[in-house]
C-alpha atoms as a PDB file:
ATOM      1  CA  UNK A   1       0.000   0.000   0.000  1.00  0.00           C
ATOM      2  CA  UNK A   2       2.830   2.555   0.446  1.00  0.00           C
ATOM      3  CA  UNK A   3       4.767   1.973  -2.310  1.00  0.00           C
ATOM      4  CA  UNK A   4       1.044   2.127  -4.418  1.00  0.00           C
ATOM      5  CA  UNK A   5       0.492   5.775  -2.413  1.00  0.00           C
ATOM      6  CA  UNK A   6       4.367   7.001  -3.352  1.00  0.00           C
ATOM      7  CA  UNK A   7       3.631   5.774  -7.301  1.00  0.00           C
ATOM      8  CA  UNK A   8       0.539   8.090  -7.209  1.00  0.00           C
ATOM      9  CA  UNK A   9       2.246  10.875  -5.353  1.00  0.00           C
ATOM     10  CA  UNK A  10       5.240  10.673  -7.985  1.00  0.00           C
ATOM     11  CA  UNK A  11       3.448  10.511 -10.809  1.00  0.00           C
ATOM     12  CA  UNK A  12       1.259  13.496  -9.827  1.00  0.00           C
ATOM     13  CA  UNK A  13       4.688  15.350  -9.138  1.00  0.00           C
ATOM     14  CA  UNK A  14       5.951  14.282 -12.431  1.00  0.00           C
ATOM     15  CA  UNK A  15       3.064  15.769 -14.617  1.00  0.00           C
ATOM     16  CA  UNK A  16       2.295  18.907 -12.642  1.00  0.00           C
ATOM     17  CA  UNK A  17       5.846  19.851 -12.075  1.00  0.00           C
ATOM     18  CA  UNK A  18       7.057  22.399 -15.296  1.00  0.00           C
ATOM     19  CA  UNK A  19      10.489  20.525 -15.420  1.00  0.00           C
ATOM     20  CA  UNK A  20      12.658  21.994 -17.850  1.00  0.00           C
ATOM     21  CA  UNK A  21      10.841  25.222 -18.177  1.00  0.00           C
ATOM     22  CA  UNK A  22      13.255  28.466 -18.850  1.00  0.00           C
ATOM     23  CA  UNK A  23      10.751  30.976 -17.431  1.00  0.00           C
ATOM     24  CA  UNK A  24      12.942  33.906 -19.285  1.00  0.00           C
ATOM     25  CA  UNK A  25      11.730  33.236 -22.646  1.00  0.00           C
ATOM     26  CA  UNK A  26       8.289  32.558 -23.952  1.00  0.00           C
ATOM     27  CA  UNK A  27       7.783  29.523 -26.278  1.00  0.00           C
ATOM     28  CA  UNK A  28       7.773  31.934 -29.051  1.00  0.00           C
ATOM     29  CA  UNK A  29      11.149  33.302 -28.301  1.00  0.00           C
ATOM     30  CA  UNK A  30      12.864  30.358 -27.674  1.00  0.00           C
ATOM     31  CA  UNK A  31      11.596  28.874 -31.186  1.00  0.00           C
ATOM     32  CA  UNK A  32      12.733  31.969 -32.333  1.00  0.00           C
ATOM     33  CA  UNK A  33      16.268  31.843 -30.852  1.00  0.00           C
ATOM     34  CA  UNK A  34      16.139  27.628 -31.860  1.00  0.00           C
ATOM     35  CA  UNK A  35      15.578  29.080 -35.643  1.00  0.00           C
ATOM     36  CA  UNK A  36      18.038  31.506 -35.547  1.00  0.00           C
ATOM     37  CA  UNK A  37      20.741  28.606 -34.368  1.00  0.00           C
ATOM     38  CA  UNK A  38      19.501  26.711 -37.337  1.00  0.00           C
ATOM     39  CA  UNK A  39      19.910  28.990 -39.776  1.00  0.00           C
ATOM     40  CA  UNK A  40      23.415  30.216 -38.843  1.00  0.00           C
ATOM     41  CA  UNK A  41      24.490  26.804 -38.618  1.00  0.00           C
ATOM     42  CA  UNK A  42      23.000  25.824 -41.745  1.00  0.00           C
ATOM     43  CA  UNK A  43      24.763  28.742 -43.992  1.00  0.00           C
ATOM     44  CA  UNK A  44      27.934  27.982 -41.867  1.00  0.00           C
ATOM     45  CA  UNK A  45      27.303  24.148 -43.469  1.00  0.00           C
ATOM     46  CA  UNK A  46      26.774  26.167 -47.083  1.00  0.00           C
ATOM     47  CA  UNK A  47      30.091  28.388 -47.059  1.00  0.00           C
ATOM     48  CA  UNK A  48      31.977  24.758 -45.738  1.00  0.00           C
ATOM     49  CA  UNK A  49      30.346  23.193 -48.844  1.00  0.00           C
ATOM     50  CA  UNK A  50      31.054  26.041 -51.157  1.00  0.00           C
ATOM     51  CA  UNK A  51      34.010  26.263 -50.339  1.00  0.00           C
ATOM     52  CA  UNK A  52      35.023  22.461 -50.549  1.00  0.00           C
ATOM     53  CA  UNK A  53      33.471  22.428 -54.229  1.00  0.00           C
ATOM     54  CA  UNK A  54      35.235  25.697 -54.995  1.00  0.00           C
ATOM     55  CA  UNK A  55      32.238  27.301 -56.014  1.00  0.00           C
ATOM     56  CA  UNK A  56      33.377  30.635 -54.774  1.00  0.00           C
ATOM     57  CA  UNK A  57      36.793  32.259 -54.134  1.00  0.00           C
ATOM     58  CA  UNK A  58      38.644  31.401 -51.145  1.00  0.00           C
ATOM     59  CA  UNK A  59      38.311  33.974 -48.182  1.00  0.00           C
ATOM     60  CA  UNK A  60      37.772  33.973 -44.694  1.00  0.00           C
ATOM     61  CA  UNK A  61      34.021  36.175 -44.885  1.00  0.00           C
ATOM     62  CA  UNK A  62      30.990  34.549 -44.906  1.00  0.00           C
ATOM     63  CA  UNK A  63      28.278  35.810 -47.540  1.00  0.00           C
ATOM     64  CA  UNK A  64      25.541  35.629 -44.919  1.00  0.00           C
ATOM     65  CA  UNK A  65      24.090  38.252 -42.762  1.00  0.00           C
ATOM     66  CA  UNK A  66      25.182  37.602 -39.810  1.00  0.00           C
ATOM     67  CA  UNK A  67      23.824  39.705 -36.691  1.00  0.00           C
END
């Protein structure tokens, strides 16, 4: 009987409790910031590729916009 009351008592604890919530950002800037990671890393990936099929001079300066 106790270990049946602690399994209901942890289980409530495990779906009200907010866990790994970052109380800073809203959900929409956090996707926002998740996007913005993406991106970079993705025309990062497109200069490595560019450069590695010699598809545009050689230089050190990315092409992108970077902020």
């Amino acid at each position: 009987m106790k270990a049946f009351f602690a399994l209901i008592v942890l289980a409530g604890m495990a779906i009200t409790m907010p866990g790994c919530n970052t109380p800073a950002y809203s959900t929409r800037e956090r996707h926002q910031m998740w996007a913005r990671t993406w991106r970079f890393e993705w025309e990062q990936a497109q200069d490595d590729i560019d450069s590695a099929l010699l598809l545009r001079p050689p230089s050190r300066l990315t092409i992108w916009h970077v902020r």
